[in-house]
Protein backbone atom coordinates (compact mmCIF):
# COMPACT_ATOMS: atom_id res chain seq x y z
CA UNK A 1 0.00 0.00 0.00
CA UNK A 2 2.86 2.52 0.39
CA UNK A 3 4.01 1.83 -3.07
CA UNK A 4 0.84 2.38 -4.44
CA UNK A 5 0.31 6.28 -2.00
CA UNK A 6 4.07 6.86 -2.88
CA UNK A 7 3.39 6.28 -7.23
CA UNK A 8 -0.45 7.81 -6.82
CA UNK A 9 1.13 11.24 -5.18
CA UNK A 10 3.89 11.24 -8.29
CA UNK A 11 1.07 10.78 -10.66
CA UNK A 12 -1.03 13.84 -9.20
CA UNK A 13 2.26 16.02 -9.37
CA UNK A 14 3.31 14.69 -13.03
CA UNK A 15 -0.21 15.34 -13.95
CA UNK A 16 -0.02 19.04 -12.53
CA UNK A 17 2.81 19.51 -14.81
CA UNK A 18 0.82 18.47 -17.72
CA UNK A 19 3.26 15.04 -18.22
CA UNK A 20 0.14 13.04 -18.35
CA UNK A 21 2.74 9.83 -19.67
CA UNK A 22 4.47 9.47 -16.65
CA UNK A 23 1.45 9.97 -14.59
CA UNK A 24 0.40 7.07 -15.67
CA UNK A 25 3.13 4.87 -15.94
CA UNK A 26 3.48 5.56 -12.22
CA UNK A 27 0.25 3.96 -11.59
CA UNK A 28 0.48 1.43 -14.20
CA UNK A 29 3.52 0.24 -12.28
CA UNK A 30 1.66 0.44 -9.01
CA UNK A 31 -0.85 -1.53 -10.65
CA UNK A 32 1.71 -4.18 -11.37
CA UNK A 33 3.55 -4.64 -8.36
CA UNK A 34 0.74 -4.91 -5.84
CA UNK A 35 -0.97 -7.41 -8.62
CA UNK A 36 2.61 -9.11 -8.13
CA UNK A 37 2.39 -9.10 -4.43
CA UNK A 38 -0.91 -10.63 -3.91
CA UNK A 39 -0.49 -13.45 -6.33
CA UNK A 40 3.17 -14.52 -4.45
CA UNK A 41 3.06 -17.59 -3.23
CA UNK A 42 0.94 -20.86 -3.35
CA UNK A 43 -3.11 -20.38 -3.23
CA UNK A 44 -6.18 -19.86 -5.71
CA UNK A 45 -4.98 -18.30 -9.39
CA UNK A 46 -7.87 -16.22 -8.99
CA UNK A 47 -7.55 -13.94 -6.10
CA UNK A 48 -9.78 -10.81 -6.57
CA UNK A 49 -7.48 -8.46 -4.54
CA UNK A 50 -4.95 -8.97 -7.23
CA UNK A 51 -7.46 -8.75 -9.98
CA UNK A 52 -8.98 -5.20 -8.61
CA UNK A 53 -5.55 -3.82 -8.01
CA UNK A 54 -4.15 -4.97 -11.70
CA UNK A 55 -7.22 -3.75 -13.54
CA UNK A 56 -8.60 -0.91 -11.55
CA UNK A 57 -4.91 1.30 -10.66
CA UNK A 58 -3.84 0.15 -14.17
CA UNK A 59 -6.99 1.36 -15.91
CA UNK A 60 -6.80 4.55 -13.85
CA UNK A 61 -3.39 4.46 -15.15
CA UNK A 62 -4.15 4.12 -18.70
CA UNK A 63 -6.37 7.27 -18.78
CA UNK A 64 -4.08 9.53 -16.42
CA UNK A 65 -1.98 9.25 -19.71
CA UNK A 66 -4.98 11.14 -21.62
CA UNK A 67 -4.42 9.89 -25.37
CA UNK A 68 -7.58 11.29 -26.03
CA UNK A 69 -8.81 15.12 -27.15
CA UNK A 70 -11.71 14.09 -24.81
CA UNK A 71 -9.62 13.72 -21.63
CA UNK A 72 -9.10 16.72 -19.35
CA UNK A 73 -6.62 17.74 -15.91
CA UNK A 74 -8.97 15.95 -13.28
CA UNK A 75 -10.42 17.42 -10.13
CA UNK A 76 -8.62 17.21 -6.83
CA UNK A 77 -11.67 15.85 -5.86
CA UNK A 78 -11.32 12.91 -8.02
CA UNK A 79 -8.11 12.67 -7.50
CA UNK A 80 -9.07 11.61 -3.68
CA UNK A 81 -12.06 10.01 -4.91
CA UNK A 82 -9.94 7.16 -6.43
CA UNK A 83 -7.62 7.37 -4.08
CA UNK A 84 -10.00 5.97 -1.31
CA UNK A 85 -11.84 3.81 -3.49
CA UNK A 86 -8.86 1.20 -3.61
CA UNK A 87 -7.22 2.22 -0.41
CA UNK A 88 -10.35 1.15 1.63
CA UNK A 89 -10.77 -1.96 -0.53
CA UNK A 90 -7.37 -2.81 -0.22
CA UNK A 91 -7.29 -2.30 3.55
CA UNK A 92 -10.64 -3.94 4.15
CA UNK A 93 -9.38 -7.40 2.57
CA UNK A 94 -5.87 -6.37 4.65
CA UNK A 95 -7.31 -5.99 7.96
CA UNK A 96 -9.88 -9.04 7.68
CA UNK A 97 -6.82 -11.25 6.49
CA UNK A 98 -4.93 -9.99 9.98
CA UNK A 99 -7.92 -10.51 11.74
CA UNK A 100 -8.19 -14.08 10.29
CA UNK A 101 -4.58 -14.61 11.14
CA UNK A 102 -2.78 -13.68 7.62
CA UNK A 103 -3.19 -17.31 6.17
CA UNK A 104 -5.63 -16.46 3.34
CA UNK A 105 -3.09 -16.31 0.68
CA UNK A 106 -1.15 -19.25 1.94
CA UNK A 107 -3.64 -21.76 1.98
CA UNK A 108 -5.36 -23.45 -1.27
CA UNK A 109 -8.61 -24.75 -2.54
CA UNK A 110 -10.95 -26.64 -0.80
CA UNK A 111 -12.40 -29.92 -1.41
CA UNK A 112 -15.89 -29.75 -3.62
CA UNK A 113 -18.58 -31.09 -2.01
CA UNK A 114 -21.19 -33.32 -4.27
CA UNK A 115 -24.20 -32.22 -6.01
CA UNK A 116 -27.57 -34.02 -6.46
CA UNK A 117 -26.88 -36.16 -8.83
CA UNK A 118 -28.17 -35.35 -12.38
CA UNK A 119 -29.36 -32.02 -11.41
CA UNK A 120 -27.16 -29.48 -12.77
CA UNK A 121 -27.35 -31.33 -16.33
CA UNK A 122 -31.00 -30.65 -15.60
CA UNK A 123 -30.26 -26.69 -14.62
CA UNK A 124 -27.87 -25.93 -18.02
CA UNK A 125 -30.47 -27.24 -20.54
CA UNK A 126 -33.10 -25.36 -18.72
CA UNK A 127 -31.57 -22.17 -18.57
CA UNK A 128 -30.67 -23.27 -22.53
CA UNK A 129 -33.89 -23.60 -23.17
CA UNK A 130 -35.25 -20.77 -21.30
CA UNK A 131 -32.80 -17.92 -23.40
CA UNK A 132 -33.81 -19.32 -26.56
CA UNK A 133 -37.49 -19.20 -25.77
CA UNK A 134 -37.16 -15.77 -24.69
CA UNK A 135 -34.29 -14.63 -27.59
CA UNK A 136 -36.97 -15.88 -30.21
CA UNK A 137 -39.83 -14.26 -28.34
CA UNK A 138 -37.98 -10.93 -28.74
CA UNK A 139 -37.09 -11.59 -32.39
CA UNK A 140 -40.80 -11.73 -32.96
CA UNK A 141 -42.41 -9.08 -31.19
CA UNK A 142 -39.16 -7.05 -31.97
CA UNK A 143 -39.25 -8.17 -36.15
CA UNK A 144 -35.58 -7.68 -36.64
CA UNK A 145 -32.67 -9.78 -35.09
CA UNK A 146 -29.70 -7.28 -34.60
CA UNK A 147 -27.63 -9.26 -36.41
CA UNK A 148 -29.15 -9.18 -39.85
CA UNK A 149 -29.47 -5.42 -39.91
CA UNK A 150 -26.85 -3.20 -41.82
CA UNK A 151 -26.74 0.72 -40.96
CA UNK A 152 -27.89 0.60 -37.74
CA UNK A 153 -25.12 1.15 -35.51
CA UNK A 154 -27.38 0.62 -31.99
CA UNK A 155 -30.06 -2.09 -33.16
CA UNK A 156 -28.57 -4.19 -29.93
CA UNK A 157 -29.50 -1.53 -27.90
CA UNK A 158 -32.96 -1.49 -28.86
CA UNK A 159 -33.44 -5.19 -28.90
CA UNK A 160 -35.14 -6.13 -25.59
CA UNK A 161 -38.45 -6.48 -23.92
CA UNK A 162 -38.02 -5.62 -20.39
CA UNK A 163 -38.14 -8.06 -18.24
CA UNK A 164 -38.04 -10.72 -20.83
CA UNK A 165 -34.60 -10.13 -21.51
CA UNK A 166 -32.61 -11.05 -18.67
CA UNK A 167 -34.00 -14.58 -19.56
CA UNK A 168 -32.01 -13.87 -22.84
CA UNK A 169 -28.54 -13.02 -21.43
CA UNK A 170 -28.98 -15.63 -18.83
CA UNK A 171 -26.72 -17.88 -21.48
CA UNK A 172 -23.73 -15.92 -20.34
CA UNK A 173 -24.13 -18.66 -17.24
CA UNK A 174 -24.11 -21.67 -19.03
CA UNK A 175 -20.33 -22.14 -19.96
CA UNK A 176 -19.11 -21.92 -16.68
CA UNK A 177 -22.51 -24.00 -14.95
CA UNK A 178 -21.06 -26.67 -17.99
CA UNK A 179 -17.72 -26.56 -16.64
CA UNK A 180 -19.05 -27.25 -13.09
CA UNK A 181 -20.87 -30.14 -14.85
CA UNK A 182 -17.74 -31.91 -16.74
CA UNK A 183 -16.01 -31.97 -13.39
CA UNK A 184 -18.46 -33.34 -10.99
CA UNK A 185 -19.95 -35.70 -13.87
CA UNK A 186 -17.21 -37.22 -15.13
CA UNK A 187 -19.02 -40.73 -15.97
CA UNK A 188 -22.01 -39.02 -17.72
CA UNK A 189 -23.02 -41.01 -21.23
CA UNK A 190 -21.84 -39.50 -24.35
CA UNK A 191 -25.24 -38.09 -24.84
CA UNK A 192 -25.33 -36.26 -22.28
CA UNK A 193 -21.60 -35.10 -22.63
CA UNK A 194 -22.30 -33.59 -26.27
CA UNK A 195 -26.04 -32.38 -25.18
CA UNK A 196 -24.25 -30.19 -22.56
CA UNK A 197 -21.54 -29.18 -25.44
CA UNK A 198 -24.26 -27.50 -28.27
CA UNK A 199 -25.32 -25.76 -24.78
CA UNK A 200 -22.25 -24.70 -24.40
CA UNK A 201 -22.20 -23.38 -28.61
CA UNK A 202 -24.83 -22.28 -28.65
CA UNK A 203 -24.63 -19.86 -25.40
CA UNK A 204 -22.50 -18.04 -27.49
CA UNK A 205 -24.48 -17.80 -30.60
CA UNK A 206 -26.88 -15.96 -28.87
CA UNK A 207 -24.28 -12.80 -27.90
CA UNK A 208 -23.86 -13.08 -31.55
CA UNK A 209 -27.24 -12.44 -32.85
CA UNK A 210 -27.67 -9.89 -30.40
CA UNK A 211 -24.58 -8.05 -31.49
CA UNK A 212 -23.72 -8.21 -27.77
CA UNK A 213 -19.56 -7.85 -27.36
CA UNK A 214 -20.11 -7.22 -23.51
CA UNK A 215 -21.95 -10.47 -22.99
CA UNK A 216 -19.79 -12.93 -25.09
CA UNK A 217 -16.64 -10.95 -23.07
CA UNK A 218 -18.57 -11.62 -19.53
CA UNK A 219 -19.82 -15.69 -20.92
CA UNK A 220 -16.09 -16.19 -21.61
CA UNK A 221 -14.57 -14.45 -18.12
CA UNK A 222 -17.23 -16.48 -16.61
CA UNK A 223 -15.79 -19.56 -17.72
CA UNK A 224 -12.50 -19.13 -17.53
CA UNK A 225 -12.87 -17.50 -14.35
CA UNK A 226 -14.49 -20.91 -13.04
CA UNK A 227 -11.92 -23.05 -14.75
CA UNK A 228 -9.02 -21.49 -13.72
CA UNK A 229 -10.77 -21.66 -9.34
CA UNK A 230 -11.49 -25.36 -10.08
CA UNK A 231 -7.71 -26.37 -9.87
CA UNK A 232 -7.82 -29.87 -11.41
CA UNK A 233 -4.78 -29.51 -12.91
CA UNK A 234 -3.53 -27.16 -15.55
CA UNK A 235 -5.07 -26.29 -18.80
CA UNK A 236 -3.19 -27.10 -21.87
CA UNK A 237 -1.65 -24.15 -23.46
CA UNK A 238 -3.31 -24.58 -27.28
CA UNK A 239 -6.40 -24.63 -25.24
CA UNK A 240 -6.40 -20.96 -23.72
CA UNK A 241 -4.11 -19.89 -26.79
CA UNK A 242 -6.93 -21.51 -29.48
CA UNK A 243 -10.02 -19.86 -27.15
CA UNK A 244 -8.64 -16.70 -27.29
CA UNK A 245 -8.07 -16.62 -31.15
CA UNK A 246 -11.95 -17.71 -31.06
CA UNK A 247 -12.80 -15.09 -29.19
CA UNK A 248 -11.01 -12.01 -30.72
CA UNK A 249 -12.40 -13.63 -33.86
CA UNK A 250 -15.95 -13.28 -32.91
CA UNK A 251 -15.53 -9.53 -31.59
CA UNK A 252 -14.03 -8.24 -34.34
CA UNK A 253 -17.02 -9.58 -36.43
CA UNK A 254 -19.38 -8.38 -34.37
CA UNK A 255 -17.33 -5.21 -34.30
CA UNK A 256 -18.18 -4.95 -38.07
CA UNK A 257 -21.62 -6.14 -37.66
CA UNK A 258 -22.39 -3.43 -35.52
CA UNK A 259 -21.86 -0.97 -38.50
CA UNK A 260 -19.34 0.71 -36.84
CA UNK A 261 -16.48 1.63 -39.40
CA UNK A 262 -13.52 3.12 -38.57
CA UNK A 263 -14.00 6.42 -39.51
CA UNK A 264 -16.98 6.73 -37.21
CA UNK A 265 -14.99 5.18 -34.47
CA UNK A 266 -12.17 7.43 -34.21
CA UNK A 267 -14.76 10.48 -34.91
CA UNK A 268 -15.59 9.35 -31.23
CA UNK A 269 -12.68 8.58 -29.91
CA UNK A 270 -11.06 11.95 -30.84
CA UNK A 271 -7.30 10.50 -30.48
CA UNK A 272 -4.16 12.83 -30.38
CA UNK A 273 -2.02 10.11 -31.98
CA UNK A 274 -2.97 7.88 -35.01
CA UNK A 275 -3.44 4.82 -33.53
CA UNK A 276 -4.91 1.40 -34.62
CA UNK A 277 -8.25 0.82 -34.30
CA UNK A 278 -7.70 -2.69 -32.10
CA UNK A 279 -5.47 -0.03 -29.35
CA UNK A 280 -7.78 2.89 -29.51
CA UNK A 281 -10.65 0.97 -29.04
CA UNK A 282 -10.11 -1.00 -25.57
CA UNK A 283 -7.77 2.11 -24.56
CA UNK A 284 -11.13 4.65 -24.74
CA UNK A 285 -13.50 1.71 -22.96
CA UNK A 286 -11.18 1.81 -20.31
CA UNK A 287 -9.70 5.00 -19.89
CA UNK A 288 -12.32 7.05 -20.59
CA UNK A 289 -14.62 5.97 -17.82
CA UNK A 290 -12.86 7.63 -15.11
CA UNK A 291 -12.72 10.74 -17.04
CA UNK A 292 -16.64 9.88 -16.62
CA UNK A 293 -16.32 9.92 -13.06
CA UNK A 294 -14.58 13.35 -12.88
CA UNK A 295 -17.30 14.89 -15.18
CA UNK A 296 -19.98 13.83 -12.28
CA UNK A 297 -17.64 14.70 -9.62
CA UNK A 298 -17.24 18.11 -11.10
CA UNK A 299 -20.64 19.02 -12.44
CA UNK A 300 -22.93 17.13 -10.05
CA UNK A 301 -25.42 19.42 -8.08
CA UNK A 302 -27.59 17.37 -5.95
CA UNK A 303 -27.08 13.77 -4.45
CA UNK A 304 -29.24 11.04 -5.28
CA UNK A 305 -29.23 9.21 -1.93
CA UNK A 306 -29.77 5.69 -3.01
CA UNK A 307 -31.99 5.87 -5.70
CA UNK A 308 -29.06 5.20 -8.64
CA UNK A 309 -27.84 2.24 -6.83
CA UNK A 310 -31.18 0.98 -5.68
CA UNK A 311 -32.19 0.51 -9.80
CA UNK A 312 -31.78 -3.46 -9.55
CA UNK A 313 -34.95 -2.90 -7.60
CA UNK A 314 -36.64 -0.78 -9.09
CA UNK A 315 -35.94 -2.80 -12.18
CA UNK A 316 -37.04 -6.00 -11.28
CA UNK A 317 -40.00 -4.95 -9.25
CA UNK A 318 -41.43 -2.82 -12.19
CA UNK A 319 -41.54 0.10 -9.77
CA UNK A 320 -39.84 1.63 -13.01
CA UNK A 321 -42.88 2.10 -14.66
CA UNK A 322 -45.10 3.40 -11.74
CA UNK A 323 -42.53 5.82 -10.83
CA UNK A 324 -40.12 7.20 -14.01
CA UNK A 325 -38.67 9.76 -11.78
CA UNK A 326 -36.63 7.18 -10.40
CA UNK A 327 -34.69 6.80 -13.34
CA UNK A 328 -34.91 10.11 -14.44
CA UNK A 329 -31.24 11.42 -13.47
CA UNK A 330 -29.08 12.82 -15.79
CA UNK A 331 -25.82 11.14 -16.60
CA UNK A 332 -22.54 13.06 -16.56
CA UNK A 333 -20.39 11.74 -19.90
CA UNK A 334 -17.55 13.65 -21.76
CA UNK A 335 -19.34 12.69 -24.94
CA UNK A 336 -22.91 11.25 -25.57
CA UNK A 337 -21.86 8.00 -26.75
CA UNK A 338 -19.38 6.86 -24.65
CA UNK A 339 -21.90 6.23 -21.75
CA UNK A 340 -19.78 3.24 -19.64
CA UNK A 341 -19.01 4.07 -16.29
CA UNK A 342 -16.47 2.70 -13.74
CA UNK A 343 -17.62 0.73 -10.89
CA UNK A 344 -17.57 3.96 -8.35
CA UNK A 345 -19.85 6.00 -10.27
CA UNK A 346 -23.56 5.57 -8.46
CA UNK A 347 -21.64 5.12 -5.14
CA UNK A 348 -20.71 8.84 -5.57
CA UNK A 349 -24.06 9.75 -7.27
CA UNK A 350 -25.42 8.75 -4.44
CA UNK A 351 -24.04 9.56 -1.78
CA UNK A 352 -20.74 11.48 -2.34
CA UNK A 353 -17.23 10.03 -1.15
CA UNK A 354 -19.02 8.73 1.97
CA UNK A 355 -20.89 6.59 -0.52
CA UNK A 356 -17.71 5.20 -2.02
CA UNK A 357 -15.49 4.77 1.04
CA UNK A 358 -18.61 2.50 2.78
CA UNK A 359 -19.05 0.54 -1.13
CA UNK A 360 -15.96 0.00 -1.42
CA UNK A 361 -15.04 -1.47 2.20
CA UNK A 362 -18.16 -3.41 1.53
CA UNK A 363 -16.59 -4.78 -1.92
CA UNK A 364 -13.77 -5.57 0.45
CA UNK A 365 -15.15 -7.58 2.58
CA UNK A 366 -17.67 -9.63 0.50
CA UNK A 367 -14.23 -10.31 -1.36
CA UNK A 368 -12.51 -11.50 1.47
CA UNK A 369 -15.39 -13.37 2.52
CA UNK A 370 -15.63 -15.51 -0.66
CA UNK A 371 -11.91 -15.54 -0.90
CA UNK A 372 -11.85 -17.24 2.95
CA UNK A 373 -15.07 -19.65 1.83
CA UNK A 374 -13.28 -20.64 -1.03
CA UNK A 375 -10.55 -22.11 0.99
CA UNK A 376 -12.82 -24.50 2.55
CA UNK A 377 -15.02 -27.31 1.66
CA UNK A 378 -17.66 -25.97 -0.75
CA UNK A 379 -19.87 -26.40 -3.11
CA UNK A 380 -18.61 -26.34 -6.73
CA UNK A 381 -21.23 -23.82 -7.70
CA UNK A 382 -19.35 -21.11 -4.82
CA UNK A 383 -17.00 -21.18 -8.03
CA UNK A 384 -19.62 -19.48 -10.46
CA UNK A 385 -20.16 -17.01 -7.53
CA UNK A 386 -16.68 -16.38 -6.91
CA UNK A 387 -15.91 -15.94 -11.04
CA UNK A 388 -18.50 -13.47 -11.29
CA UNK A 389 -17.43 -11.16 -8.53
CA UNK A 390 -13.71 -12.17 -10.04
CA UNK A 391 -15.50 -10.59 -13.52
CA UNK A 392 -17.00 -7.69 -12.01
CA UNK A 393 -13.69 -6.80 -10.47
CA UNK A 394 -11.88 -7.21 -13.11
CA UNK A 395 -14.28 -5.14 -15.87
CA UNK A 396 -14.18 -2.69 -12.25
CA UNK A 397 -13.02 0.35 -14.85
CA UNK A 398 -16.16 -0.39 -17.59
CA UNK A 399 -19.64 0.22 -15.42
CA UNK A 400 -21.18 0.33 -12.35
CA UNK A 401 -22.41 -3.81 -11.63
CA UNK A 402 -23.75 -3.40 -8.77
CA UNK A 403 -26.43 -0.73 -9.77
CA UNK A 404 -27.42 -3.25 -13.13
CA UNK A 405 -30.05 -5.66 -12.82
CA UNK A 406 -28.89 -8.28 -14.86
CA UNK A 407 -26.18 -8.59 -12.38
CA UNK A 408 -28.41 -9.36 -9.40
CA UNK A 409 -30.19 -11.75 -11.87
CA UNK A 410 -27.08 -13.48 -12.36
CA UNK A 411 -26.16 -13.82 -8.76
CA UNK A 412 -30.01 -15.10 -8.07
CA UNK A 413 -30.18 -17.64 -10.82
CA UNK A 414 -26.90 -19.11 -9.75
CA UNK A 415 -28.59 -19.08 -5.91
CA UNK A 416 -31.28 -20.81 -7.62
CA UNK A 417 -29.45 -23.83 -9.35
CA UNK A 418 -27.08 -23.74 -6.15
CA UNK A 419 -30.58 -24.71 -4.42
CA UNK A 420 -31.60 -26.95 -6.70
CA UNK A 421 -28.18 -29.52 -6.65
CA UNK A 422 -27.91 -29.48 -3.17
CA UNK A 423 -27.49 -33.26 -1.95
CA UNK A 424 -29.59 -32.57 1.11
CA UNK A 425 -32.32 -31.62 -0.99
C-alpha cells in the first residue's frame, strides 16, 4: 500500500505539470507490483485483490496518460475520490486477512462437495432452453434480429423487452454452470456429454445475434474465471491460446456487424495520436470511464441518496414504470456516446465520497469473505459465484455492476441452481 500512495502522489504532481505519460506509468507500475504481491506464493490463481488492483490502478493508469482530445486535468476531488476507493478496498481485505490470522493467501482450494446427482445437467439445458425461448420471443415481437441489420449502428440496444430479456442473457451462465458439470460428472453417457456441449455453442451464438460484445466478453470471463478456481490440474496451453483466437475472432465480427467503421470510431474517440483501431478501441472503454467519473464529480449538483444504486430494484420490481422519476437522473459523460461508467460512479451519485469509502469497504469484505469460503469445503457452484465477482472486479473500470439488474439476476439464478443440486435436498 505505500508503493501504491508513494506512485499515486507522483502521478497527481506529473499530472499538474501536464506530463500526463508518466502519470500514468506511475500507476500502471503500481498496478503491477501490488498485482505481483498478492499473487506470491501458493493459493487460488484467482484472487480478486490482485485482480482489482491490476485492472482498476492500471486502468486509472491508462487514462491519467490522456491519449484522447476528450480527456481533461482531473479534479482534486477525483483525484481523492480514487484514491480511497482502492485504499479502503485494499485495507478492508488487509485488515480481515490480519484478523483471520494472515493465512488467506497461503492456503489453497478446498475440497468440492457433491451435487444431487443429475441435477445441474437438468439446470444448463433449462436455462438453454429458457434464453432461446425468450431470444426468439424478442425476435418476434421485436421483427428484426440485430444481427441481420446493416446501418444501424445501436439495433442491440434497442433489442429487448423488459423483463423478458434477462432470460435472454442468462446464457452468459451456461459455460461456466457446464464446466461445473464436466467436473463433478465425469461418468455421464456420451449423450449427455455432447447435449451439454451445443449448450455450451450455442450460449455463445446468442451474444452473436444480439450483437452483444459485452456479454460474449462476460460468458467467456465467466468460464474461464471458473476453470481457472477449479484447480484440477492445468489447462493445456493450445487450449487458452486456441479460445482466445476464437474469441477475438468473434468480436471483431461483431465489431463490423455493428456498423461501426472506422471512420466513425475514431470520430468518437477523438485521439491525439494515429493509432490502430484494435489499441484505440479498448484504450477509450477503459480509460475514458474515469474521465466519466470526474465529469460527475465536477458538475454534479444534488445527491441522489440511493436511488441510482437501488435501480436493480426498481428494475425487477417494475416500480420503473409506476414511478419514471426514479430513473430520471441525468448522466454526466464527456461525450454522448461513450456512456460506460467505472464501478464507483452511483456510489458517488449517491451519496458522495461517503458513498464510495462505505461501497468500497463493503466490496472488500464480500471479497474477502468468498476468498476465505473458497478455501474450505464448498460447493462447486461457490465457483460461479466467486468468477463473477472475479469478472466484475476485473471489468471494475467499464460500469457500475452493482447498480445493473442483470447482475443481481445473475447472482439469483446461480442461488437458484445452487438450491436446486444441493445433496440434502
Amino acid at each position: 500500500m505505500l508503493v501504491f500512495t508513494i506512485c499515486y502522489a507522483a502521478a497527481v504532481l506529473f499530472s499538474r505539470v501536464s506530463l500526463y505519460v508518466p502519470s500514468g506509468l506511475c500507476l500502471v507500475f503500481a498496478a503491477a507490483v501490488l498485482f505481483c504481491r498478492d499473487m506470491r506464493g501458493p493459493g487460488l490463481p484467482v484472487r480478486l485483490r490482485a485482480l482489482f488492483s491490476l485492472c482498476f490502478v492500471g486502468g486509472e493508469g491508462l487514462s491519467c496518460m490522456k491519449l484522447s482530445r476528450l480527456q481533461t486535468d482531473w479534479e482534486g476531488l477525483t483525484w481523492a475520490v480514487l484514491y480511497l476507493a482502492f485504499a479502503i478496498f485494499w485495507l478492508t481485505f488487509e485488515l480481515l486477512k490480519q484478523k483471520a490470522g494472515g493465512t488467506v493467501s497461503r492456503s489453497v482450494s478446498g475440497r468440492l462437495k457433491e451435487l444431487k446427482r443429475g441435477r445441474l445437467f437438468l439446470a444448463v439445458m433449462g436455462i438453454c432452453a429458457i434464453s432461446w425461448a425468450s431470444f426468439f420471443t424478442e425476435a418476434a415481437v421485436l421483427g428484426y434480429v440485430p444481427l441481420f441489420l446493416r446501418g444501424v449502428p445501436h439495433a442491440y440496444s434497442w433489442f429487448h423487452i423488459s423483463g423478458l430479456h434477462y432470460f435472454t442473457v442468462s446464457c452468459a451462465l451456461i459455460p461456466a454452470l457446464a464446466i461445473v458439470w464436466f467436473e463433478t460428472e465425469r461418468g455421464a453417457s456420451h449423450i449427455r456429454k455432447t447435449a451439454v456441449l451445443l449448450a455450451v455453442v450455442s450460449s455463445f451464438l446468442i451474444p452473436v445475434l444480439c450483437v452483444s460484445r459485452s456479454q460474449m466478453i462476460l460468458a467467456a470471463m465467466l468460464a474461464g474465471f471458473t476453470v481457472l478456481t477449479l484447480d484440477r490440474g492445468e489447462v493445456p496451453v493450445w487450449a487458452g491460446v486456441s479460445a482466445g483466437a476464437g474469441l477475438l475472432l468473434l468480436y471483431i465480427l461483431l465489431t463490423v456487424a455493428r456498423s461501426h467503421s472506422i471512420e466513425y470510431l475514431n470520430g468518437i474517440f477523438e485521439m491525439k495520436f494515429r493509432l490502430p483501431i484494435f489499441i484505440s478501441q479498448p484504450y477509450i472503454y477503459i480509460s475514458n470511464n474515469y474521465d466519466n467519473l470526474n465529469c460527475l464529480i465536477r458538475d454534479l449538483t444534488a445527491h441522489t441518496f440511493g436511488v441510482r444504486m437501488l435501480f436493480p430494484v426498481w428494475a425487477l420490481t417494475g416500480l420503473k414504470f409506476l414511478f419514471p422519476s426514479l430513473t430520471a437522473s441525468q448522466l454526466y459523460l464527456t461525450k454522448e456516446e461513450l456512456t460506460t461508467l467505472t464501478l464507483f460512479y452511483d456510489a458517488y451519485y449517491d451519496f458522495g465520497t461517503v458513498g464510495v469509502v462505505l461501497f468500497s469497504a463493503a466490496l472488500g469484505a464480500v471479497s474477502f469473505a468468498l476468498e476465505s469460503r473458497m478455501r474450505e469445503k464448498h460447493s462447486p457452484l461457490l465457483n460461479v459465484f466467486y468468477a463473477q465477482m472475479a469478472a466484475y472486479l476485473t471489468l471494475s473500470f467499464f460500469t457500475t455492476w452493482f447498480s445493473i439488474p442483470a447482475t443481481w439476476f445473475y447472482l439469483a439464478e446461480t442461488a437458484a441452481v445452487w438450491l436446486f443440486c444441493r445433496t440434502d435436498l
